[in-house]
C-alpha atoms as a PDB file:
ATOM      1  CA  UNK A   1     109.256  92.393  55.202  1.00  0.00           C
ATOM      2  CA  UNK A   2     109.652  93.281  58.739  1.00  0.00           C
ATOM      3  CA  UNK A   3     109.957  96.651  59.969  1.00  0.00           C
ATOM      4  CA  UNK A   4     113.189  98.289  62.299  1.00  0.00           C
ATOM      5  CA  UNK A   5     110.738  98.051  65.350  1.00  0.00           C
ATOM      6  CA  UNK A   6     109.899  94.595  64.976  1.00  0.00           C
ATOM      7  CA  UNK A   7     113.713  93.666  64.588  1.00  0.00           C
ATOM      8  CA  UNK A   8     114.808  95.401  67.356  1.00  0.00           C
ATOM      9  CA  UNK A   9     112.158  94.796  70.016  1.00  0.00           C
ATOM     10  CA  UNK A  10     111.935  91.285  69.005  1.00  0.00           C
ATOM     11  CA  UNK A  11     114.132  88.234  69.041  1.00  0.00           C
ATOM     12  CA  UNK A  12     111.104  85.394  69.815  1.00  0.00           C
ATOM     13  CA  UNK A  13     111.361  84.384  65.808  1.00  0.00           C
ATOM     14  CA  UNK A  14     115.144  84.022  65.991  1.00  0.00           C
ATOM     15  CA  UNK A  15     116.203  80.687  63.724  1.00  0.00           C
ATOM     16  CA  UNK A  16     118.274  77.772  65.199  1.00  0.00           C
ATOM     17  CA  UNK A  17     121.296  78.745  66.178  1.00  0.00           C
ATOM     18  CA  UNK A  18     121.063  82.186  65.854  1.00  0.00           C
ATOM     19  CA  UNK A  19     122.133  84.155  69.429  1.00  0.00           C
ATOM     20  CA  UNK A  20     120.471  87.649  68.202  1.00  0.00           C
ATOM     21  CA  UNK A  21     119.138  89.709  65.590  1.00  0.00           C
ATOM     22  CA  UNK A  22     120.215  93.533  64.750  1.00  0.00           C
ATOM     23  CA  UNK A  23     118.980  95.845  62.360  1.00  0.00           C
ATOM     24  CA  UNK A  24     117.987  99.476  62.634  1.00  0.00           C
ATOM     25  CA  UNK A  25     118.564 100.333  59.201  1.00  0.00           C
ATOM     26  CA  UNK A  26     119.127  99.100  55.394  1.00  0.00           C
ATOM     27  CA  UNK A  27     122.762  97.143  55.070  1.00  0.00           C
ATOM     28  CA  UNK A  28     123.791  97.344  52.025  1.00  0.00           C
ATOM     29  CA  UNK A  29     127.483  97.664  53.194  1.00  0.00           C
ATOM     30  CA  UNK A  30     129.953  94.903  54.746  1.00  0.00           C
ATOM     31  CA  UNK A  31     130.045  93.725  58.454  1.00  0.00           C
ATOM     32  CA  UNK A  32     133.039  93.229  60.675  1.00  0.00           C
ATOM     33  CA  UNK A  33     134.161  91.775  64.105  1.00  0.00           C
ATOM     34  CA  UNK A  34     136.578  93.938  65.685  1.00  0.00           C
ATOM     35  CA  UNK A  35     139.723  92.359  66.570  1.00  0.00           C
ATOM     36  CA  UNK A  36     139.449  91.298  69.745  1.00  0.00           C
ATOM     37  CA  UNK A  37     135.630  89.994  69.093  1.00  0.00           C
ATOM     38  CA  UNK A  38     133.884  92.334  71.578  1.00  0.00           C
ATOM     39  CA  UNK A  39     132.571  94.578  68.767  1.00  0.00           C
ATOM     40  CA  UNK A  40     130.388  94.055  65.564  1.00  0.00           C
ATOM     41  CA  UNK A  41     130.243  96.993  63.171  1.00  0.00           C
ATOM     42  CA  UNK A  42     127.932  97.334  60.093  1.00  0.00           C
ATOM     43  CA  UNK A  43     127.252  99.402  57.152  1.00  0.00           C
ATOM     44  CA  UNK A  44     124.220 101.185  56.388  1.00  0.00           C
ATOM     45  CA  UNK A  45     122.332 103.725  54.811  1.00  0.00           C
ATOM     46  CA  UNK A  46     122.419 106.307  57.827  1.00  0.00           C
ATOM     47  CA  UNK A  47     126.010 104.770  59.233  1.00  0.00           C
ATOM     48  CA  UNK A  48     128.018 102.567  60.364  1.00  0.00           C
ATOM     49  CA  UNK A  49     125.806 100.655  64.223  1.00  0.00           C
ATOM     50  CA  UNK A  50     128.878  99.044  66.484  1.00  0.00           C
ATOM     51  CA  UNK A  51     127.095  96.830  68.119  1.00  0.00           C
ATOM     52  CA  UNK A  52     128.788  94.458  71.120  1.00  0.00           C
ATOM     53  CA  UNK A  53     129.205  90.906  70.161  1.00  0.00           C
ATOM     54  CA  UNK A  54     128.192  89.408  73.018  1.00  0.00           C
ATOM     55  CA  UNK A  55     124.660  90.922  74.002  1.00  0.00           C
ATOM     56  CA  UNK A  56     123.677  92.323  70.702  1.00  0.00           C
ATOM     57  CA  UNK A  57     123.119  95.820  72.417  1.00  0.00           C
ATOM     58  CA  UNK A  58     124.341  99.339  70.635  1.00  0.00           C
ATOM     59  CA  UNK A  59     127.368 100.765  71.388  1.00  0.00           C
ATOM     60  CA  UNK A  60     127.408 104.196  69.160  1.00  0.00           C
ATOM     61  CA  UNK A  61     126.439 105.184  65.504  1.00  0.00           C
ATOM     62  CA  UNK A  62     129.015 106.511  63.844  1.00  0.00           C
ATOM     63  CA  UNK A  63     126.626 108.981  61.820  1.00  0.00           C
ATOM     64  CA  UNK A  64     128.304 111.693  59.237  1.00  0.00           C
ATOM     65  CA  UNK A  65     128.159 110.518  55.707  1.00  0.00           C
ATOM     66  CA  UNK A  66     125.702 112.243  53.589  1.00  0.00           C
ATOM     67  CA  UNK A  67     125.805 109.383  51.204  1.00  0.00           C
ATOM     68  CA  UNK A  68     125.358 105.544  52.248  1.00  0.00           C
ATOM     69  CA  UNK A  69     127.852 103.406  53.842  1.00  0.00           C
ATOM     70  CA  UNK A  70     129.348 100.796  51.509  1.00  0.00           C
ATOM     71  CA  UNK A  71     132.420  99.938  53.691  1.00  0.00           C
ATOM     72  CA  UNK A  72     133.387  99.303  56.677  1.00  0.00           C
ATOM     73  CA  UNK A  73     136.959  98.056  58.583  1.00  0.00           C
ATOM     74  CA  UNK A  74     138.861  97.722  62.231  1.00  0.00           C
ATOM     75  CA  UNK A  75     142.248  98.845  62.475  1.00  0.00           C
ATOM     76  CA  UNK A  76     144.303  95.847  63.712  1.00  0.00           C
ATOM     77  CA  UNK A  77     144.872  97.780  67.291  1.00  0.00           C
ATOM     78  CA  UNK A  78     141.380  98.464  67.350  1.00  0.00           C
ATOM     79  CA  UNK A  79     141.507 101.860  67.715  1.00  0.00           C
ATOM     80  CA  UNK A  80     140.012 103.352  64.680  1.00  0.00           C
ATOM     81  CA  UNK A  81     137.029 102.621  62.353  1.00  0.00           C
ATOM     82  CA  UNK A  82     137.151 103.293  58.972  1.00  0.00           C
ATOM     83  CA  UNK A  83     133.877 104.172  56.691  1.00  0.00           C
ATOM     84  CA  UNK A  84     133.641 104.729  52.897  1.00  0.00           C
ATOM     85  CA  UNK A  85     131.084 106.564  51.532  1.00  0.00           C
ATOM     86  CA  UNK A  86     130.886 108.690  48.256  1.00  0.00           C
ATOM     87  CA  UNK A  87     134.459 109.774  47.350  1.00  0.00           C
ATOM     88  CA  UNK A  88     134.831 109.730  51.182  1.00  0.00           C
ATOM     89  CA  UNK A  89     136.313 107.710  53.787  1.00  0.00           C
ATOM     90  CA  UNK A  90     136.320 108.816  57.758  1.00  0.00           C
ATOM     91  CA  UNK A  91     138.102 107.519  60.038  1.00  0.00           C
ATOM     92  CA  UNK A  92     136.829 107.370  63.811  1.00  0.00           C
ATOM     93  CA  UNK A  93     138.088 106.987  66.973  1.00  0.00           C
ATOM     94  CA  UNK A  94     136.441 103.497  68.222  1.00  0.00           C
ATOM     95  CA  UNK A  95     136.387 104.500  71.543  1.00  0.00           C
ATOM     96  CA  UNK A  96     134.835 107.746  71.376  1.00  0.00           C
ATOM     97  CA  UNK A  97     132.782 106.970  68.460  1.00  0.00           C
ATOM     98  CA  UNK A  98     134.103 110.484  67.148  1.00  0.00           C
ATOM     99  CA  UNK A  99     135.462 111.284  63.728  1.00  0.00           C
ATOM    100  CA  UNK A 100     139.262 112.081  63.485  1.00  0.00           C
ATOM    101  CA  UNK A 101     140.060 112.614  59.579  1.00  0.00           C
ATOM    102  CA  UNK A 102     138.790 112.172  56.445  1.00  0.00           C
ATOM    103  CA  UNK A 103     140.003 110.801  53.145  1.00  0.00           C
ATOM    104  CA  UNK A 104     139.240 112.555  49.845  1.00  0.00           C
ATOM    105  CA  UNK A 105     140.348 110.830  46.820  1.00  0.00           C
ATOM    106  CA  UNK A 106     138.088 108.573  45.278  1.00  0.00           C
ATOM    107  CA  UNK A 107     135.923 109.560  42.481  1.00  0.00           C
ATOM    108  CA  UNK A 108     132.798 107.258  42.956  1.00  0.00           C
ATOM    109  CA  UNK A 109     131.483 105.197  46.084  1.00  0.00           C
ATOM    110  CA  UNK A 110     134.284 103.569  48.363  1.00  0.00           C
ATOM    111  CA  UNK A 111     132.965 100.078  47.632  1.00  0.00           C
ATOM    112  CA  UNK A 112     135.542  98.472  49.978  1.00  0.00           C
ATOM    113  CA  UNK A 113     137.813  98.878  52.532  1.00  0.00           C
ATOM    114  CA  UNK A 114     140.903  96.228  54.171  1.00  0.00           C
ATOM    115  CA  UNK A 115     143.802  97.760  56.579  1.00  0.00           C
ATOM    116  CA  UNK A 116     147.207  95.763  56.374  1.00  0.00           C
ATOM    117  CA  UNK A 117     148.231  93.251  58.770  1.00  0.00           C
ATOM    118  CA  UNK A 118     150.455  96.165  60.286  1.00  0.00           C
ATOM    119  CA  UNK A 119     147.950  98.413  60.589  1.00  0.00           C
ATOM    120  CA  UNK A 120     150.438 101.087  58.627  1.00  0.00           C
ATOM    121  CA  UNK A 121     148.238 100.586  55.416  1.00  0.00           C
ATOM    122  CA  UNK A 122     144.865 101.346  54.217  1.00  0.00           C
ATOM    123  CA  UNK A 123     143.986 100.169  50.943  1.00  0.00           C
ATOM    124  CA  UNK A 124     139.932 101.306  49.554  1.00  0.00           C
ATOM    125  CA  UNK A 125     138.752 100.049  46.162  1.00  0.00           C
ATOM    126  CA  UNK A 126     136.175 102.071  44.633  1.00  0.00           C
ATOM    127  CA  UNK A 127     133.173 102.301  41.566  1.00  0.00           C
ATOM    128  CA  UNK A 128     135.542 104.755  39.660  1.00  0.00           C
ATOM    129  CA  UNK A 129     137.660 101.177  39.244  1.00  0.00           C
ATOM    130  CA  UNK A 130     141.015 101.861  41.195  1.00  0.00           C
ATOM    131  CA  UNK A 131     142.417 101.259  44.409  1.00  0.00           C
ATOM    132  CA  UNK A 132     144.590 103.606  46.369  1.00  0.00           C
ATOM    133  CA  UNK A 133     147.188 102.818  48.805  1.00  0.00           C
ATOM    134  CA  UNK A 134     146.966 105.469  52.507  1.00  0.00           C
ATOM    135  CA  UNK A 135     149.316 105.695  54.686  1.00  0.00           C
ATOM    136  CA  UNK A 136     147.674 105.782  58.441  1.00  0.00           C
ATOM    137  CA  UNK A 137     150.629 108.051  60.053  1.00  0.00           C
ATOM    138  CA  UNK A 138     150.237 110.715  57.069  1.00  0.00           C
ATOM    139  CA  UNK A 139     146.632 110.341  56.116  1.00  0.00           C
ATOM    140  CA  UNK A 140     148.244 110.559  52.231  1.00  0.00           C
ATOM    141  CA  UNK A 141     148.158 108.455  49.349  1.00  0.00           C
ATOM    142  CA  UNK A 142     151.129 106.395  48.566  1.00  0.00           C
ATOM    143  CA  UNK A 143     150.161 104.562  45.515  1.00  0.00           C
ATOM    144  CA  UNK A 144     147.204 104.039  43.255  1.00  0.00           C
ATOM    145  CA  UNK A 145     146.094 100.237  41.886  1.00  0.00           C
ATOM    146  CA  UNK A 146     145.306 101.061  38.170  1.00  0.00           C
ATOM    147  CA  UNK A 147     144.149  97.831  36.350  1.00  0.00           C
ATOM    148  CA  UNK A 148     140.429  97.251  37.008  1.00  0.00           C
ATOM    149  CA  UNK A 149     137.942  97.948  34.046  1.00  0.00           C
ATOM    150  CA  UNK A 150     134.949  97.655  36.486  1.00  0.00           C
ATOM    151  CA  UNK A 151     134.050  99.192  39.990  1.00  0.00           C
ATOM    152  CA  UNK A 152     135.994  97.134  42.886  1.00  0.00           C
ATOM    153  CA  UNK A 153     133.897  95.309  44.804  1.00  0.00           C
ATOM    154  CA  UNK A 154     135.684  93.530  47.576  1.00  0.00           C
ATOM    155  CA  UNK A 155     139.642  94.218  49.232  1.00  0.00           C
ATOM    156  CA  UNK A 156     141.994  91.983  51.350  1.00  0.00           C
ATOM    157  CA  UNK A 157     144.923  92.080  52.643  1.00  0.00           C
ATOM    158  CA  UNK A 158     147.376  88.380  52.687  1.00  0.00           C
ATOM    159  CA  UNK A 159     147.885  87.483  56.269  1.00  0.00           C
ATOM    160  CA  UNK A 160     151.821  88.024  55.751  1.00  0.00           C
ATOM    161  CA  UNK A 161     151.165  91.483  54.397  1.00  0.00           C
ATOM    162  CA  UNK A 162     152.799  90.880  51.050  1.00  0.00           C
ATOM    163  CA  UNK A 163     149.962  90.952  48.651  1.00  0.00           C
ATOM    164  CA  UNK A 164     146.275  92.837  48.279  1.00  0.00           C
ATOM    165  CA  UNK A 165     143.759  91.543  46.595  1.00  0.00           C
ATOM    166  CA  UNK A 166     141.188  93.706  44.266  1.00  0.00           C
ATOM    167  CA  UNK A 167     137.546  91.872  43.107  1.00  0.00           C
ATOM    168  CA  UNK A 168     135.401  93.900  40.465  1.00  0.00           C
ATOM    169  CA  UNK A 169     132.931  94.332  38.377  1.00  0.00           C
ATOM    170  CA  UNK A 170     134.840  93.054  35.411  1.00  0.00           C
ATOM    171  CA  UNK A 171     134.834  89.495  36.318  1.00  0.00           C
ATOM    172  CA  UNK A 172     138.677  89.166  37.361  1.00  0.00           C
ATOM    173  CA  UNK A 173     140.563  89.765  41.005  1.00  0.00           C
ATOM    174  CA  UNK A 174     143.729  91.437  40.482  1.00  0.00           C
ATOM    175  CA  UNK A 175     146.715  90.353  42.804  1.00  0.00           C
ATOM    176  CA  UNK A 176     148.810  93.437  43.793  1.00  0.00           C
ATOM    177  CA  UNK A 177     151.969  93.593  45.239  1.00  0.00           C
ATOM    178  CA  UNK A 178     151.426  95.311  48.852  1.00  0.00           C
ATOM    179  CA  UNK A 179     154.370  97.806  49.083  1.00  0.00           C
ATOM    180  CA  UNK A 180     154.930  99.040  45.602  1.00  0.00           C
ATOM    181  CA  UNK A 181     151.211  98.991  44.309  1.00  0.00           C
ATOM    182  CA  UNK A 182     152.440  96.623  41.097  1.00  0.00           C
ATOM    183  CA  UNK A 183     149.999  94.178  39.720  1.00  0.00           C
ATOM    184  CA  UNK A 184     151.113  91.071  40.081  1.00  0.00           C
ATOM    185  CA  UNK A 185     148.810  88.642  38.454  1.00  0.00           C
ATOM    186  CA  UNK A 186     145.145  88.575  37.515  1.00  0.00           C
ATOM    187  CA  UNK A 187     143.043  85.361  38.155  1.00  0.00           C
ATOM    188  CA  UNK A 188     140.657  84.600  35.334  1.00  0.00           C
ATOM    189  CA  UNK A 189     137.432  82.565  35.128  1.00  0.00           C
ATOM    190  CA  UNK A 190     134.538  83.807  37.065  1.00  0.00           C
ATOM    191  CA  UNK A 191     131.960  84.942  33.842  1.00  0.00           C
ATOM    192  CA  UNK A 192     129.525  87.589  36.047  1.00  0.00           C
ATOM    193  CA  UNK A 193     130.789  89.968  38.786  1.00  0.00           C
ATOM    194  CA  UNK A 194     133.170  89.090  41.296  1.00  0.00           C
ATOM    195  CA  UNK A 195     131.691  90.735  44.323  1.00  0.00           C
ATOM    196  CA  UNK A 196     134.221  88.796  47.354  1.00  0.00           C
ATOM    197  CA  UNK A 197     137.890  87.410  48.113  1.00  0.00           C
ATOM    198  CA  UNK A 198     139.302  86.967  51.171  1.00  0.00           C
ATOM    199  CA  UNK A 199     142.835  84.799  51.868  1.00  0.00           C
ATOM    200  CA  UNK A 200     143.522  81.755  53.793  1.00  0.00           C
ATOM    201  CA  UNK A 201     144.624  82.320  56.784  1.00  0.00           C
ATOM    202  CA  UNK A 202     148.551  80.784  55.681  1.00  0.00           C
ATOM    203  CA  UNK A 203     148.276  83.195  52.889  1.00  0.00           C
ATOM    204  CA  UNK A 204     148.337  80.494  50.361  1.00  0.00           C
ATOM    205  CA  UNK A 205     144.847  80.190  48.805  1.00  0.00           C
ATOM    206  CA  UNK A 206     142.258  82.883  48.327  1.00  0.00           C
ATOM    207  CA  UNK A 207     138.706  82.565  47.929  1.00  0.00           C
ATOM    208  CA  UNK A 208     136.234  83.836  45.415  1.00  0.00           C
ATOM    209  CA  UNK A 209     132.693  84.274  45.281  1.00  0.00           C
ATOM    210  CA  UNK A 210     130.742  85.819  42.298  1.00  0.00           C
ATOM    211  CA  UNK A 211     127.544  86.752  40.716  1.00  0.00           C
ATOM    212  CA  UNK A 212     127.986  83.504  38.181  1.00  0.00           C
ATOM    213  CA  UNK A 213     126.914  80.924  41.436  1.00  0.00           C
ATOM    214  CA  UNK A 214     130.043  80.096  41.979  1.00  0.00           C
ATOM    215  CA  UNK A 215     132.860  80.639  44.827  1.00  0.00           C
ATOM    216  CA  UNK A 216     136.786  79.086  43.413  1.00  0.00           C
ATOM    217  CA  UNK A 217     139.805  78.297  45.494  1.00  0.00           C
ATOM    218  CA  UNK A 218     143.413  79.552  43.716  1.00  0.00           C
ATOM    219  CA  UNK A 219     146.525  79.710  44.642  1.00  0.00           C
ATOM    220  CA  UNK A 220     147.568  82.498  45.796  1.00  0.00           C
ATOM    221  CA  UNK A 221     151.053  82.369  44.350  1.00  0.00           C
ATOM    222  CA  UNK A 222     150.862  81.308  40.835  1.00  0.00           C
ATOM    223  CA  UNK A 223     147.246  82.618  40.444  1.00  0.00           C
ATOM    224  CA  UNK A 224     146.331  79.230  39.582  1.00  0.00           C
ATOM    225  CA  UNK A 225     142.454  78.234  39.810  1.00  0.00           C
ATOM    226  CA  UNK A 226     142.734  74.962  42.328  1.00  0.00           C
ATOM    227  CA  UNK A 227     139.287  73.835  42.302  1.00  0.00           C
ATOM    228  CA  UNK A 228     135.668  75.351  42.460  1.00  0.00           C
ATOM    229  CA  UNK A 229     134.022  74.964  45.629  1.00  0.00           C
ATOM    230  CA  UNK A 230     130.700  75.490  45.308  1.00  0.00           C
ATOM    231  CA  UNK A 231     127.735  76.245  42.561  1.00  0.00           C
ATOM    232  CA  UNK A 232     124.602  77.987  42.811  1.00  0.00           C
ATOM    233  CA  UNK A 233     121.789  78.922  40.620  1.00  0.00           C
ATOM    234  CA  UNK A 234     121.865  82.146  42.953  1.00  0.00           C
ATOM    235  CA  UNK A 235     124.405  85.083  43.255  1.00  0.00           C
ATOM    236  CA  UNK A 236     127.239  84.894  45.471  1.00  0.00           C
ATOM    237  CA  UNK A 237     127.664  88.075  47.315  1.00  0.00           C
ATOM    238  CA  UNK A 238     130.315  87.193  50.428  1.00  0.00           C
ATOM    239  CA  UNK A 239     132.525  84.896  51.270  1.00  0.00           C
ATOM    240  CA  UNK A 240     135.106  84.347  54.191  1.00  0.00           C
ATOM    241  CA  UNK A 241     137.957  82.028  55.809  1.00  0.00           C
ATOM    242  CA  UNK A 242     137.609  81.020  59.415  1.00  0.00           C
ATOM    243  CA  UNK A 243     140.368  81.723  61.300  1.00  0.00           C
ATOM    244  CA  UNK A 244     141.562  77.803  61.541  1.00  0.00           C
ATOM    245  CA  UNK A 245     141.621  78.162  57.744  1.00  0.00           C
ATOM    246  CA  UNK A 246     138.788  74.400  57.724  1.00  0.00           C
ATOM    247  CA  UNK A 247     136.250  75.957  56.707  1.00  0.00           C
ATOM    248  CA  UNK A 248     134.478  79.064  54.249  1.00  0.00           C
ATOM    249  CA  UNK A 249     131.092  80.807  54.844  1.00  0.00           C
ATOM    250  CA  UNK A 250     129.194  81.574  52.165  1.00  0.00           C
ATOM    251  CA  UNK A 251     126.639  84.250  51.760  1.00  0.00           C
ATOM    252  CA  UNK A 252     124.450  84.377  48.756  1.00  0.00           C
ATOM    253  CA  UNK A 253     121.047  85.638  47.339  1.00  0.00           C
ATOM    254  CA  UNK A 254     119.166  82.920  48.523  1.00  0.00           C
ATOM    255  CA  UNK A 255     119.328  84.092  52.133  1.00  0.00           C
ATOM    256  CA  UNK A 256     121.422  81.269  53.789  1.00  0.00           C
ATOM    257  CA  UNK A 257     124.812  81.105  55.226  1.00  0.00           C
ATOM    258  CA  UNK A 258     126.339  78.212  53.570  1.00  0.00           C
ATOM    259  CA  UNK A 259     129.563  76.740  55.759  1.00  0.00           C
ATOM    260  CA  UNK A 260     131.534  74.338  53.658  1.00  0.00           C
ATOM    261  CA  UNK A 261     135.033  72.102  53.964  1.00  0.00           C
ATOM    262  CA  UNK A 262     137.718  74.371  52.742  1.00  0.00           C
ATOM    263  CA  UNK A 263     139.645  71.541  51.273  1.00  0.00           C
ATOM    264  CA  UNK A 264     136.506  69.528  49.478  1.00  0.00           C
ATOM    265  CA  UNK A 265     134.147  71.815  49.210  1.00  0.00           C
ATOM    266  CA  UNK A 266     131.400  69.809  50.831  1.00  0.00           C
ATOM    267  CA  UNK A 267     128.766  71.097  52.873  1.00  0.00           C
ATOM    268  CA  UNK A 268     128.866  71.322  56.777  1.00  0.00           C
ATOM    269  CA  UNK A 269     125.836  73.132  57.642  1.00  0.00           C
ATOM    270  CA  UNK A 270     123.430  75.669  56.045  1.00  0.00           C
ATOM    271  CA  UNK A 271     122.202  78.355  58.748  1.00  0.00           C
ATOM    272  CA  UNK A 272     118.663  79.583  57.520  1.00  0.00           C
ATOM    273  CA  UNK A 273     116.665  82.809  59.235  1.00  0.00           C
ATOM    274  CA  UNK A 274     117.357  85.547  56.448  1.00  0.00           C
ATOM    275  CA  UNK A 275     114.391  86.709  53.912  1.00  0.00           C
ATOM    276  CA  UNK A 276     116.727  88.379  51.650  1.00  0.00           C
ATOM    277  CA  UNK A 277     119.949  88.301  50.144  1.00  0.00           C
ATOM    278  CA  UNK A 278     122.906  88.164  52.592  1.00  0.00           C
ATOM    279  CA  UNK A 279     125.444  90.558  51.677  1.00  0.00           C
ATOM    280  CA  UNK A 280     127.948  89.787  54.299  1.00  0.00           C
ATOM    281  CA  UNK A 281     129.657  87.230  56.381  1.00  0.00           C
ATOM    282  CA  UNK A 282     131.849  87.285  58.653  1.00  0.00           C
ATOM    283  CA  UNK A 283     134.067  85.047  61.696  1.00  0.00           C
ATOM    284  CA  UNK A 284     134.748  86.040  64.989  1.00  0.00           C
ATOM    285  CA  UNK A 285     138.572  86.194  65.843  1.00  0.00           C
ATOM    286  CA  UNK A 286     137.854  82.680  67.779  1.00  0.00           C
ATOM    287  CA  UNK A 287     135.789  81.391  65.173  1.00  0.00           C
ATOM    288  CA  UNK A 288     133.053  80.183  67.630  1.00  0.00           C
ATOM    289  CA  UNK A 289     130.882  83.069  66.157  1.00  0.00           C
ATOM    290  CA  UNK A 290     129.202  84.243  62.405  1.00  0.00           C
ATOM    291  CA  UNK A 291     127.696  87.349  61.703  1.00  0.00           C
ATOM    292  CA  UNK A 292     125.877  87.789  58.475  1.00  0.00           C
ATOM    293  CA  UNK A 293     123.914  90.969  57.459  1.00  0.00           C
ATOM    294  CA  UNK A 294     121.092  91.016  55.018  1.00  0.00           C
ATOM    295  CA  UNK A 295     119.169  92.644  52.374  1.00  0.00           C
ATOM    296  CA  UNK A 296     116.325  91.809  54.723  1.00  0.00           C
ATOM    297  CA  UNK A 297     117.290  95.238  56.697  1.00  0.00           C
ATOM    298  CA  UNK A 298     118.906  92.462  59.436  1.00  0.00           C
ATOM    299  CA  UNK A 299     122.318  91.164  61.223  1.00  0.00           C
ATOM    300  CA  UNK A 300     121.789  87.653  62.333  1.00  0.00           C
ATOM    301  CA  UNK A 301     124.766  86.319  64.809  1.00  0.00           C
ATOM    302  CA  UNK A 302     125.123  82.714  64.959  1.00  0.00           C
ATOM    303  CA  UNK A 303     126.930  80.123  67.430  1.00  0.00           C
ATOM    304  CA  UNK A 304     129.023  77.865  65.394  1.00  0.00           C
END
């Protein structure tokens, strides 16, 4: 396996495709585009590295947690960062890189992290199997997501703010509704760990990738499985919409980022560079760009 150095003094072994390669640290956490694009931030075992999108130089550490990063997400103003940790989440100023509160109600590890489309709500999902609801202006809880028998994996938000989605541990993604905190439906079928969701951009169809090789389309208003897009003998750790809605990344265990038709499921391209499981994808805001962070202790950024 490489080492840090060799990552971040190098980019002569860069794959096709690729524009850079970061690492400084082991991801085990998410990675995220800020929302204007000029920003990359990524979870690790020291921190959270912002990183700008365009060069591939640092911009800050965000360095406090005693425990590792699992989680990682922009505000939509782009003003704050928020990390979770072990029953922690702080939240940071992005410009300052300095810590302005922090959030202590979670049990476990803050496995995941999604602010609504407002940017008045934080939702975090955690290992102790709930979700809780924050509101930004108070910094207090507002309502807790009780339904999950296994540690939540993955959050999102719909596009029209109306519903959150929860993926666990226990094989099912629970569809809440946004204000009250109410389960709304639970979509059924994935047999192994459902470590991703993320919604269409329309806020009709969500996405699902899990540890059984598979990632599923449903609908997101009936809770309906529509079709399965894709299986693998490998685990399928992240999966994401671009923001045209055409087209879903796929990140899995065998170390590619697999970009397939959102409507057939067919494959577009396969971008190849990582050596280890890739635990993350993620689009730009324009969708020109792909960001996918590794097992390998690496961020590759590709040009779509």
């Amino acid at each position: 396996m490489r080492t840090d150095i060799d990552q971040e003094t190098s980019q002569s072994d860069l794959p096709d495709g690729a524009k850079f390669r970061l690492g400084k640290s082991s991801i085990i956490g998410n990675i995220v585009f800020s929302p204007d694009g000029t920003r990359l931030a990524v979870a690790g075992d020291i921190g959270t590295w912002i990183y700008d999108a365009e060069s591939g130089e640092e911009v800050s550490l965000l360095a406090g947690h005693t425990e590792y990063v699992w989680s990682v997400a922009y505000s939509p103003d782009g003003t704050t960062v928020a990390s979770g940790s072990y029953e922690e989440i702080w939240l940071w100023d992005s410009a300052t890189g300095q810590p302005t509160a922090t959030l202590s109600e979670h049990r476990d590890y803050v496995r995941a992290l999604a602010y609504s489309p407002d940017g008045s709500t934080l939702v975090s999902g955690g290992a102790d199997n709930i979700g809780l609801l924050w509101d930004v202006a108070s910094e207090e809880t507002k309502a807790t997501l009780k339904g999950h028998s296994g540690s939540i994996r993955s959050l999102a938000y719909s596009p029209d703010g109306s519903t959150i989605a929860s993926a666990s541990s226990d094989e099912t993604v629970i569809l809440w509704n946004a204000t009250t905190g109410q389960s709304k439906t639970a979509l059924k079928g994935h047999t192994h760990v459902v470590n991703s969701v993320a919604f269409s951009p329309d806020s009709s169809t969500i996405v699902t990738g899990s540890s059984d090789g598979t990632a599923r389309l449903w609908d997101a208003y009936t809770g309906r499985r529509k079709s399965i897009l894709a299986e693998h003998k490998f685990y399928i750790w992240s999966v994401a919409y671009s923001p045209d809605g055409s087209t879903i990344a796929v990140g899995g265990r065998d170390g590619a980022v697999r970009i397939l038709d959102a409507e057939t499921g067919k494959s577009k391209s396969a971008l190849k560079g990582h050596i280890g499981s890739v635990r993350s994808v993620a689009f730009s805001p324009d969708g020109n760009i792909i960001a996918s962070a590794s097992e390998d202790h690496s961020a590759l950024v590709w040009e779509l």
